[in-house]
N, C-alpha and C. Protein backbone atom coordinates (compact mmCIF):
# COMPACT_ATOMS: atom_id res chain seq x y z
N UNK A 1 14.51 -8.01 2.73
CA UNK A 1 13.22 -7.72 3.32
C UNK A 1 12.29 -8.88 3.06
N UNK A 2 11.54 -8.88 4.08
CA UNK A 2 10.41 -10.35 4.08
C UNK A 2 9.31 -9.76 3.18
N UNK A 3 8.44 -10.68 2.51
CA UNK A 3 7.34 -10.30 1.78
C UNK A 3 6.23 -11.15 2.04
N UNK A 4 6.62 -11.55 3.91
CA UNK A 4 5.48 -12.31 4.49
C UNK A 4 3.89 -11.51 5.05
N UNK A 5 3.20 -11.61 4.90
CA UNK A 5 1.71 -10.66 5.01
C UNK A 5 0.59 -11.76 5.38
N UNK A 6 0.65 -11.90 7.21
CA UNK A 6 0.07 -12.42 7.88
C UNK A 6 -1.20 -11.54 7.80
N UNK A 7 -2.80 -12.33 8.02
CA UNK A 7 -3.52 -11.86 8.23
C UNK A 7 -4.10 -12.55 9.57
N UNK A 8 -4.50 -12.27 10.62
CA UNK A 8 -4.51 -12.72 11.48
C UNK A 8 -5.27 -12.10 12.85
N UNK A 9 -5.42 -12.74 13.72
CA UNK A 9 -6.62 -11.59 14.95
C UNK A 9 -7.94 -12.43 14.56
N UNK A 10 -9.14 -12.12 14.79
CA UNK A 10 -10.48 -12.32 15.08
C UNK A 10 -10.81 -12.69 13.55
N UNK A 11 -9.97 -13.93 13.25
CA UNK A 11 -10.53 -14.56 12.16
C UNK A 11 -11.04 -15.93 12.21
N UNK A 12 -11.42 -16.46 11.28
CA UNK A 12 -11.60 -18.30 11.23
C UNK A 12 -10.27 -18.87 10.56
N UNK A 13 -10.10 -18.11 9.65
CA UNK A 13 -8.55 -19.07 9.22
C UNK A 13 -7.24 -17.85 9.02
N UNK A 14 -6.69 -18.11 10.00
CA UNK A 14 -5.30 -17.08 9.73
C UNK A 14 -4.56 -17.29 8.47
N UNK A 15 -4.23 -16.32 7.53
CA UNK A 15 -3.58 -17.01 6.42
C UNK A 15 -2.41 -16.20 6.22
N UNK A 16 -1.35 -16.12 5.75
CA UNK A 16 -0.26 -16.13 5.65
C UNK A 16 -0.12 -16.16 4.36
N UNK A 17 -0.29 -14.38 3.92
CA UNK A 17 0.34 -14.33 2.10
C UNK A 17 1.97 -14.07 1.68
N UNK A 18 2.15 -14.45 0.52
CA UNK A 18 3.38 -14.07 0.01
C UNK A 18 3.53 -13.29 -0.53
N UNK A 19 3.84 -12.10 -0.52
CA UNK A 19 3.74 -11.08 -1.55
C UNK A 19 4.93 -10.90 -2.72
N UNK A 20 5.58 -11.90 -2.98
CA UNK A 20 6.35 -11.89 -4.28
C UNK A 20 6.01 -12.59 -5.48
N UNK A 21 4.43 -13.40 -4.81
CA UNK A 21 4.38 -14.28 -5.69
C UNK A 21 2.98 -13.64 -6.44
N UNK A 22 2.72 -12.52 -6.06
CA UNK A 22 1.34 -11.55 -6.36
C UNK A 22 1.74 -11.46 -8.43
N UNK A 23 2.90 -11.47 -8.34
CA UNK A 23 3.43 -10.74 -9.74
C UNK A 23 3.01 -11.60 -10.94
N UNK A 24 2.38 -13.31 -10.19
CA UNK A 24 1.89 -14.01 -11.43
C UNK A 24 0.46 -14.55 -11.24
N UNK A 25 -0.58 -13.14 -10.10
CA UNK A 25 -1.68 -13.31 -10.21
C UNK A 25 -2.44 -12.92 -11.22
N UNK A 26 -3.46 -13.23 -12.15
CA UNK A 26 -4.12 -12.88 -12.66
C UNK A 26 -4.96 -11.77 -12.09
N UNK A 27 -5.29 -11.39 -10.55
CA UNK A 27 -5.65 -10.57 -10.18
C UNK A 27 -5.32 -8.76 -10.35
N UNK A 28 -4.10 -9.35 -10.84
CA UNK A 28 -3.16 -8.23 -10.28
C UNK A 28 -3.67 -6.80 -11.32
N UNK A 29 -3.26 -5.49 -11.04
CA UNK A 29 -3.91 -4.78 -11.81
C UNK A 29 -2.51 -3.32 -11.91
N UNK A 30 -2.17 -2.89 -12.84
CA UNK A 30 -1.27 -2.49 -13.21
C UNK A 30 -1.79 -0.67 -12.45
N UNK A 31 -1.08 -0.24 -11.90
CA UNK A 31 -1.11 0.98 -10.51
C UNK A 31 -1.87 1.95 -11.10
N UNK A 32 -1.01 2.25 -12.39
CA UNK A 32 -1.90 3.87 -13.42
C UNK A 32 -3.17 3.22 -13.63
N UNK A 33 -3.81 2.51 -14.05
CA UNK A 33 -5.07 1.74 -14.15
C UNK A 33 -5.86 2.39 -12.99
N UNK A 34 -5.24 1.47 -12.14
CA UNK A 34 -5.96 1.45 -10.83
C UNK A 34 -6.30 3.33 -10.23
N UNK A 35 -5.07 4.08 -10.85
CA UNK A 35 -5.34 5.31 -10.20
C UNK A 35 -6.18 5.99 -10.74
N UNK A 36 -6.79 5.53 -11.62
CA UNK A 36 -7.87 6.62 -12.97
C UNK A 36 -9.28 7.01 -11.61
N UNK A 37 -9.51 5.96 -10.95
CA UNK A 37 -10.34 6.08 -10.31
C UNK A 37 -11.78 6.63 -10.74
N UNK A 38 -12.09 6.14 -11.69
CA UNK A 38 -13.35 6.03 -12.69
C UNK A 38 -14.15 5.04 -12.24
N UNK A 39 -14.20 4.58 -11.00
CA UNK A 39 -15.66 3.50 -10.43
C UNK A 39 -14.29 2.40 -10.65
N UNK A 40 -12.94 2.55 -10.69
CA UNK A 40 -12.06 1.21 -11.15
C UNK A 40 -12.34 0.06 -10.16
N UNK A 41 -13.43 -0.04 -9.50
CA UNK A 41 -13.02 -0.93 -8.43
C UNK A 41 -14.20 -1.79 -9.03
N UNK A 42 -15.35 -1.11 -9.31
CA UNK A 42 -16.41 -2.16 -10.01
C UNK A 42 -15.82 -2.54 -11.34
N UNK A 43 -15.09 -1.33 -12.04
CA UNK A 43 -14.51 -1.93 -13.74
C UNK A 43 -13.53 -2.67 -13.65
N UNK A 44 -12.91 -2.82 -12.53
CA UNK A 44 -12.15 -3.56 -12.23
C UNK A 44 -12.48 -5.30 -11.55
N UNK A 45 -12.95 -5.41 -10.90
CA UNK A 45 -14.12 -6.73 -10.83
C UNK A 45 -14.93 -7.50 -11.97
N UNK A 46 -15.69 -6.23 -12.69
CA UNK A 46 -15.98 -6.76 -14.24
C UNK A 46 -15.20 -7.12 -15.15
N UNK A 47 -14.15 -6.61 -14.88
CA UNK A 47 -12.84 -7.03 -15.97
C UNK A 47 -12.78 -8.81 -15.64
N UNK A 48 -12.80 -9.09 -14.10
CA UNK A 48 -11.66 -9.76 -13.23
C UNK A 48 -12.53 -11.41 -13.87
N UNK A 49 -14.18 -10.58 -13.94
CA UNK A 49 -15.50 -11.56 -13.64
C UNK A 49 -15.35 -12.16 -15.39
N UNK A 50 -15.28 -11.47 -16.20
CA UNK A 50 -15.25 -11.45 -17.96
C UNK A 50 -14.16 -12.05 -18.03
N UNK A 51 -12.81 -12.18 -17.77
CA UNK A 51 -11.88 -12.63 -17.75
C UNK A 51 -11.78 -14.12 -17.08
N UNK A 52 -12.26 -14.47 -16.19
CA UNK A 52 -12.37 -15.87 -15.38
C UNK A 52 -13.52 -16.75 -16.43
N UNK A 53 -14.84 -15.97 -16.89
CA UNK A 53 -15.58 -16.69 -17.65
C UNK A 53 -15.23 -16.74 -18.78
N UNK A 54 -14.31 -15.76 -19.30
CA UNK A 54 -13.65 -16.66 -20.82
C UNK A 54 -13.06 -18.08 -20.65
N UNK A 55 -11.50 -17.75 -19.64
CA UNK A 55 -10.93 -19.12 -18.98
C UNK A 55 -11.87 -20.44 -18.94
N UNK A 56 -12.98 -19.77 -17.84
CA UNK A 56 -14.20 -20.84 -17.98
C UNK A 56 -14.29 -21.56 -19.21
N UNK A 57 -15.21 -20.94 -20.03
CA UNK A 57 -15.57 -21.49 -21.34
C UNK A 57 -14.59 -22.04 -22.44
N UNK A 58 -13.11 -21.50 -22.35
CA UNK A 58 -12.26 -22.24 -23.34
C UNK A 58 -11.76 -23.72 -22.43
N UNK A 59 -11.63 -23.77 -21.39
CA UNK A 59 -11.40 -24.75 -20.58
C UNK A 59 -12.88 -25.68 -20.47
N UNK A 60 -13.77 -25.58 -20.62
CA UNK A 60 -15.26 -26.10 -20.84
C UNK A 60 -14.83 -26.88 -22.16
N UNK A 61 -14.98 -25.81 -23.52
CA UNK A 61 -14.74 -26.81 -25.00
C UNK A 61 -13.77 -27.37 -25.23
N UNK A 62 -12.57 -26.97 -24.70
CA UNK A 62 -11.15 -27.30 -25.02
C UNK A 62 -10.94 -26.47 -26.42
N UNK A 63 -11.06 -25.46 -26.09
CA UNK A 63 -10.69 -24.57 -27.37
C UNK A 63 -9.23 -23.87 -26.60
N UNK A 64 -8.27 -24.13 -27.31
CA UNK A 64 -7.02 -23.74 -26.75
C UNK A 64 -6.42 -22.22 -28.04
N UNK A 65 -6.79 -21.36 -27.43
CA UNK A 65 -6.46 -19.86 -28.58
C UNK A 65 -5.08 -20.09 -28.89
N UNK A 66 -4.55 -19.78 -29.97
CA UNK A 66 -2.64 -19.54 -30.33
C UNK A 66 -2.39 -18.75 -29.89
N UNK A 67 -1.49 -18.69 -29.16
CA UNK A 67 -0.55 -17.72 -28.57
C UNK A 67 0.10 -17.20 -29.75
N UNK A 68 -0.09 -15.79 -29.21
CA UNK A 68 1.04 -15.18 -30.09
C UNK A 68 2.49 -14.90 -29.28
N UNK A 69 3.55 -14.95 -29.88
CA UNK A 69 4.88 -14.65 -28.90
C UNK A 69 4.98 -13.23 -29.10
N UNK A 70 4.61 -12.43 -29.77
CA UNK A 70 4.91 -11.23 -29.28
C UNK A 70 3.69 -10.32 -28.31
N UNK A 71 3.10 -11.23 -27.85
CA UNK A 71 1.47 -10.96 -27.20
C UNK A 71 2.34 -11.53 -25.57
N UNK A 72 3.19 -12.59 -25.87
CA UNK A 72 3.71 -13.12 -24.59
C UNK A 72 5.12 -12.45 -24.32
N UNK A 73 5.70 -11.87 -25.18
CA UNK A 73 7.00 -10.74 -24.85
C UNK A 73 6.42 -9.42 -24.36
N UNK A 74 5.20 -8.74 -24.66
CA UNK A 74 4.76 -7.72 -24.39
C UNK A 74 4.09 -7.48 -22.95
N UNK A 75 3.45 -8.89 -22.15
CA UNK A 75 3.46 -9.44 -20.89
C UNK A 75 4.50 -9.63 -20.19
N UNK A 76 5.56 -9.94 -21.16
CA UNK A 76 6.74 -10.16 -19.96
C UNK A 76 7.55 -9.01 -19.53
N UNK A 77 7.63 -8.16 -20.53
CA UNK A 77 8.18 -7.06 -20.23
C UNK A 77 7.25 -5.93 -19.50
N UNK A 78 6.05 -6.40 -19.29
CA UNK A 78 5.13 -5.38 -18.69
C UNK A 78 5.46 -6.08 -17.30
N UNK A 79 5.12 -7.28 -17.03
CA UNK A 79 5.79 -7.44 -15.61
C UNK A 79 7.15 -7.18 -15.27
N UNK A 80 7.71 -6.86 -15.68
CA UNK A 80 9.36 -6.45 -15.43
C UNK A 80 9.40 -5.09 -15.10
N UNK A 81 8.53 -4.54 -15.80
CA UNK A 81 8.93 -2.77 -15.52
C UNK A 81 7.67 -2.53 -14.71
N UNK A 82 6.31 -2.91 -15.16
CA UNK A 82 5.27 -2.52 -14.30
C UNK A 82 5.10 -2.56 -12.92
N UNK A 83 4.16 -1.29 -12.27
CA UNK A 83 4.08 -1.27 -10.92
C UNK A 83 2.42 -2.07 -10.67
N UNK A 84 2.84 -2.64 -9.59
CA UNK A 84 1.23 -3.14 -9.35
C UNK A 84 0.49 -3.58 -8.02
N UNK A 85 -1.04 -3.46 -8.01
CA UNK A 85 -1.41 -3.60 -6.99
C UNK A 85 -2.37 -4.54 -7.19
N UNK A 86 -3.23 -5.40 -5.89
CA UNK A 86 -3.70 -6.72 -6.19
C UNK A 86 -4.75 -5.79 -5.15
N UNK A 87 -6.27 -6.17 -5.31
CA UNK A 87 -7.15 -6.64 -4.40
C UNK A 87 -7.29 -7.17 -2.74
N UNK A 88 -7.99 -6.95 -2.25
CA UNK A 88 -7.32 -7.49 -0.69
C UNK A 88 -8.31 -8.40 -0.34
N UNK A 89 -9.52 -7.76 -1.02
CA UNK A 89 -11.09 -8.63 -0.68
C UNK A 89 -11.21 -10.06 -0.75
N UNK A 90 -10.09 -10.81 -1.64
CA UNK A 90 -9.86 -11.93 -1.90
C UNK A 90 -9.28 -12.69 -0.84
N UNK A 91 -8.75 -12.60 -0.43
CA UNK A 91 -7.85 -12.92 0.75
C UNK A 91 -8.55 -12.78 2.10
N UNK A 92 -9.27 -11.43 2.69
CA UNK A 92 -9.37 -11.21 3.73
C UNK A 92 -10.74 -11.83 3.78
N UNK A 93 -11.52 -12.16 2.82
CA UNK A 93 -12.88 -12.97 2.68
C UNK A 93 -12.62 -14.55 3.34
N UNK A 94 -11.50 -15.27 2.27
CA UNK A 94 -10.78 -15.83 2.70
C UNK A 94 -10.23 -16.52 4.05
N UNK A 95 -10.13 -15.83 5.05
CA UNK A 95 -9.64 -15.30 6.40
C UNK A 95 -11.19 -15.81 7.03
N UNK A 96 -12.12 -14.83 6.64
CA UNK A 96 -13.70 -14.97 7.29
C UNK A 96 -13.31 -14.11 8.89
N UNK A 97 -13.32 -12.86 8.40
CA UNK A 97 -13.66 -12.40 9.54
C UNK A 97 -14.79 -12.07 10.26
N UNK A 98 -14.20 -12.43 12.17
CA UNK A 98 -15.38 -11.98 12.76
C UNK A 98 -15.47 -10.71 13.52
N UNK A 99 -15.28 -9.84 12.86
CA UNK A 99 -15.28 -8.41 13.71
C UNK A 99 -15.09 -7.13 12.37
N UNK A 100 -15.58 -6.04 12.88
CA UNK A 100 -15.65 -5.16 11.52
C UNK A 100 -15.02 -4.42 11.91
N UNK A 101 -13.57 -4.45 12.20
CA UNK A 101 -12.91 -3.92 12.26
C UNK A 101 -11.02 -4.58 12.05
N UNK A 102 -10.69 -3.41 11.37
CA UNK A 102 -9.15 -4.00 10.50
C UNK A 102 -8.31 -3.28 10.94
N UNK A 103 -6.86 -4.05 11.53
CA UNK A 103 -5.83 -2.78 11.84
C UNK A 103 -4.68 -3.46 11.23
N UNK A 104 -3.85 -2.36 10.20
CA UNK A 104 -2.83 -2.78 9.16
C UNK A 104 -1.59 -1.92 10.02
N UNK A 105 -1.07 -3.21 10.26
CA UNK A 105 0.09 -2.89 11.05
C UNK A 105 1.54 -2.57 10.22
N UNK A 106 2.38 -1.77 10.79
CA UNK A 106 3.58 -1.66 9.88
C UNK A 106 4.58 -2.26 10.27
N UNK A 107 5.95 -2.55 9.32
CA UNK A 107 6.87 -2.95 9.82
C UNK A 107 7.46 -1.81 10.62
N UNK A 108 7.12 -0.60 10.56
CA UNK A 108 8.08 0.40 11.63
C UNK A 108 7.34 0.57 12.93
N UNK A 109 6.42 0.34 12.96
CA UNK A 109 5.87 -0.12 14.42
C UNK A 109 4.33 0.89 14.31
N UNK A 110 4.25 1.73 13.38
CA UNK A 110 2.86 2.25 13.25
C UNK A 110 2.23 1.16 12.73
N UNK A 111 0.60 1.76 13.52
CA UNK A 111 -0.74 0.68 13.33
C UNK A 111 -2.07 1.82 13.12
N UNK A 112 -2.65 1.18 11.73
CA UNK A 112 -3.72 2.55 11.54
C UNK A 112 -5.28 1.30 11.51
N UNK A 113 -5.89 1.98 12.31
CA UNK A 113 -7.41 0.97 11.92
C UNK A 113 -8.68 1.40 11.12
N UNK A 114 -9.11 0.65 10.21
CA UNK A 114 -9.68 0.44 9.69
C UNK A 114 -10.99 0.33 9.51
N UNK A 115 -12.40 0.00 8.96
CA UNK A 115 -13.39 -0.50 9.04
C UNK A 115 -13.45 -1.60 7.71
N UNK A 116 -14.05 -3.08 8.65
CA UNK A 116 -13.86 -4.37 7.35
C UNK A 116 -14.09 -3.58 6.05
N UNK A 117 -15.02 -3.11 6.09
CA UNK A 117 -15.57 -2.58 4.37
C UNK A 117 -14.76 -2.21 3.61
N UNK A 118 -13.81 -0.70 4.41
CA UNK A 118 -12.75 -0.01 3.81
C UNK A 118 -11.53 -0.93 3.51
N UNK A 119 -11.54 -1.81 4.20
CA UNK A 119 -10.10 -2.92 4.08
C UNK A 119 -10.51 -4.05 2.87
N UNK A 120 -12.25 -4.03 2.53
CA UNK A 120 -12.34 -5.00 1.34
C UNK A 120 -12.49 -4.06 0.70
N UNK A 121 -12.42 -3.12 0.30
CA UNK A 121 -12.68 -2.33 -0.78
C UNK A 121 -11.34 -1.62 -1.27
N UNK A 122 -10.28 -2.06 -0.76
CA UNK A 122 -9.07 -1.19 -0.72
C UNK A 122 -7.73 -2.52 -1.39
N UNK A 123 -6.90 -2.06 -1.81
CA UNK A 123 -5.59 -2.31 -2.66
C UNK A 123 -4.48 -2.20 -2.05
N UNK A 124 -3.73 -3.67 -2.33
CA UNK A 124 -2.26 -3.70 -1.84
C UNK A 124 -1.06 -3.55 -3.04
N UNK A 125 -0.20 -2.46 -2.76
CA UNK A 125 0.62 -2.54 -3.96
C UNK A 125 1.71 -2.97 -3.80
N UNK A 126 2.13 -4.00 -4.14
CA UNK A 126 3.47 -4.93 -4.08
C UNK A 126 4.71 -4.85 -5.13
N UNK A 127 4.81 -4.00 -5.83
CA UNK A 127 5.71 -4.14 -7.05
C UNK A 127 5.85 -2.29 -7.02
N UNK A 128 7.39 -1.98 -7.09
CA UNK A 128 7.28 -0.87 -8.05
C UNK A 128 8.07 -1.21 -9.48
N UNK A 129 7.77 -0.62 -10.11
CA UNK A 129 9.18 -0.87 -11.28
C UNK A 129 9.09 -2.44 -11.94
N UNK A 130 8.35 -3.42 -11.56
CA UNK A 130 8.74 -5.07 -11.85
C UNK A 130 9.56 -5.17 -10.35
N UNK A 131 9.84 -4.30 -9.48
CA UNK A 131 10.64 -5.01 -8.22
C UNK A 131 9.63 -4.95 -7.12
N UNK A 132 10.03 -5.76 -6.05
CA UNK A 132 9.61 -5.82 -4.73
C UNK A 132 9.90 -4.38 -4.25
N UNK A 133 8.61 -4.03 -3.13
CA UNK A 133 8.72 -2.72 -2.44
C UNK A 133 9.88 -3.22 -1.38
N UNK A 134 11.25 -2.66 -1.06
CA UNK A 134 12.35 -3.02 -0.60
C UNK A 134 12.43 -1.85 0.39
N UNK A 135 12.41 -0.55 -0.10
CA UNK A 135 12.42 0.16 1.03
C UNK A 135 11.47 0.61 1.89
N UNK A 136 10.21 0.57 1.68
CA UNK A 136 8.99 0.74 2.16
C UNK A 136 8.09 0.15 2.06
N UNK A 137 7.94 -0.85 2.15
CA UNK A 137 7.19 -2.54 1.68
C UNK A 137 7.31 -3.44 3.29
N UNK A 138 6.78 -4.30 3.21
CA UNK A 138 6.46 -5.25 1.43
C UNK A 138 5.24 -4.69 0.78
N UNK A 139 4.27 -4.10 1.47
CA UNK A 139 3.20 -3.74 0.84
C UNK A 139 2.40 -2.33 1.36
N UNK A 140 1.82 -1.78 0.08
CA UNK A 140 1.54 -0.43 0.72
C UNK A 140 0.19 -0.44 0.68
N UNK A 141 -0.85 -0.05 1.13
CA UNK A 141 -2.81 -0.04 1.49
C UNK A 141 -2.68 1.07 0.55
N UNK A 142 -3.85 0.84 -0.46
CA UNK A 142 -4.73 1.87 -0.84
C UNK A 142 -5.84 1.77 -0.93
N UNK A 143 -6.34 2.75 -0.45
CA UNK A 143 -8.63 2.88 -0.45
C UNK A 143 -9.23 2.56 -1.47
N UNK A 144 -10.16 1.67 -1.90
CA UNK A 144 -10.38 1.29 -3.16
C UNK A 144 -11.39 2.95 -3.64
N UNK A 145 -11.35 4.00 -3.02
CA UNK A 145 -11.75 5.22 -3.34
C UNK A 145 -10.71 5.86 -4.07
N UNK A 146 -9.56 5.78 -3.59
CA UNK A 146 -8.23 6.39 -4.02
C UNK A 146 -8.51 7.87 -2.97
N UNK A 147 -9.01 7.61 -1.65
CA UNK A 147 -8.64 8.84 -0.78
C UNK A 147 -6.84 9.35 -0.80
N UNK A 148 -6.31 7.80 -0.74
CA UNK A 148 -5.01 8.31 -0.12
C UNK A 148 -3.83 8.47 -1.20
N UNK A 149 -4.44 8.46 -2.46
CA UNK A 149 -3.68 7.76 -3.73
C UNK A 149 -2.16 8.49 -3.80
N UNK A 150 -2.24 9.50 -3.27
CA UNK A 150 -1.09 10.18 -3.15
C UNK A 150 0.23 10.11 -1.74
N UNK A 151 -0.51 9.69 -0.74
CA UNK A 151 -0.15 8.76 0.41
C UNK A 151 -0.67 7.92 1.03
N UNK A 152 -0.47 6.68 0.52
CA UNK A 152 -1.01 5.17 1.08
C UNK A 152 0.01 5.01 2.01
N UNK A 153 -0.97 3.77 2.82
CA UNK A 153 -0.07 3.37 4.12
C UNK A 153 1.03 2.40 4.04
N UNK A 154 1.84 2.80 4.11
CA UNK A 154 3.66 2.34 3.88
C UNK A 154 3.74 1.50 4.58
N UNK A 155 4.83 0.24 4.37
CA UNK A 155 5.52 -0.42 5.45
C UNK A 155 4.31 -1.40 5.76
N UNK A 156 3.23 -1.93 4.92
CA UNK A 156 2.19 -2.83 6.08
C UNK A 156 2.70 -4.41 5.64
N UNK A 157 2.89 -4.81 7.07
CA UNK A 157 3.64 -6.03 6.73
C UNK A 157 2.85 -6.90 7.90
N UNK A 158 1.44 -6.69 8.00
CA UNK A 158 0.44 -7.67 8.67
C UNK A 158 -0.70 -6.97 8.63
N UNK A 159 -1.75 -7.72 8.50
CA UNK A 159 -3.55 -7.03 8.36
C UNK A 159 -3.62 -8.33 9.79
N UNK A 160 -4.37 -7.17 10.51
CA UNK A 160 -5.23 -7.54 12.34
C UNK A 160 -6.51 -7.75 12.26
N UNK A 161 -7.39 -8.48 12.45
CA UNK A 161 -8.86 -8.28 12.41
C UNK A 161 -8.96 -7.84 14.28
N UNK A 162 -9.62 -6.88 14.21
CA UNK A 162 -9.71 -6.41 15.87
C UNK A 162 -11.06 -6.85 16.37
């Protein structure tokens, strides 16, 4: 299965994601997290924002922290088994669309549309288990509300700006 995720239609820059390579974003946000749905979408941004300005500032002094190796075995094995979903707002900002409206097309030939807002405010989940979504992938939409948390849209293997 491809894990190509064209974004494309009534944009300024068509871009063309990979979705296998999501697994060594810093973005990325581990699924049970994401499902608490406790405002996770702002605590989740504040995390994203606190996290980039640490990077910032140790990369500013050159203060380089010690790694611990069992701090870096406990990461590796969380990406191996963990399920996860990434942000979309990044990307489809990215894109610069001109129309407020989003249609996430599937690989089985269903197409559900959108409004821009709901499509930046909403989550792609690319991983179950540490694996690629293989049978119902490459990537599945969820509402950054968690309307659908129990059925997100399966099979989306292109975002349309209409």
């Amino acid at each position: 299965m491809e894990t190509i995720l064209p974004i494309k239609g009534k944009v300024n820059y068509a871009i063309t994601l990979d979705a296998s390579v999501w697994i060594f974003d810093d973005r990325k946000i581990e699924l049970d997290e994401f499902l608490k749905f406790d405002d996770s979408n702002k605590k989740n941004e504040n995390d994203y924002i606190r996290t980039q300005a640490e990077r910032w500032e140790r990369e500013r002094t050159g203060i380089k922290p010690p790694v611990n190796k069992s701090i870096k075995r406990f990461e590796k094995e969380r990406v191996l088994t963990g399920s996860f979903v990434i942000p979309l707002q990044p990307f489809l900002s990215n894109a610069e669309p001109a129309s407020d409206r989003v249609q996430l097309e599937s690989s089985d030939g269903q197409q559900q549309v959108i409004s821009l807002e709901e499509a930046m405010n909403g989550f792609l989940r690319f991983s179950k288990d540490g694996k690629p979504l293989r049978e119902d992938g490459p990537t599945h939409f969820y509402f950054g509300d968690g309307s659908n948390a129990s059925e997100p849209v399966k099979n989306v293997s292109a975002i349309t700006v209409i």
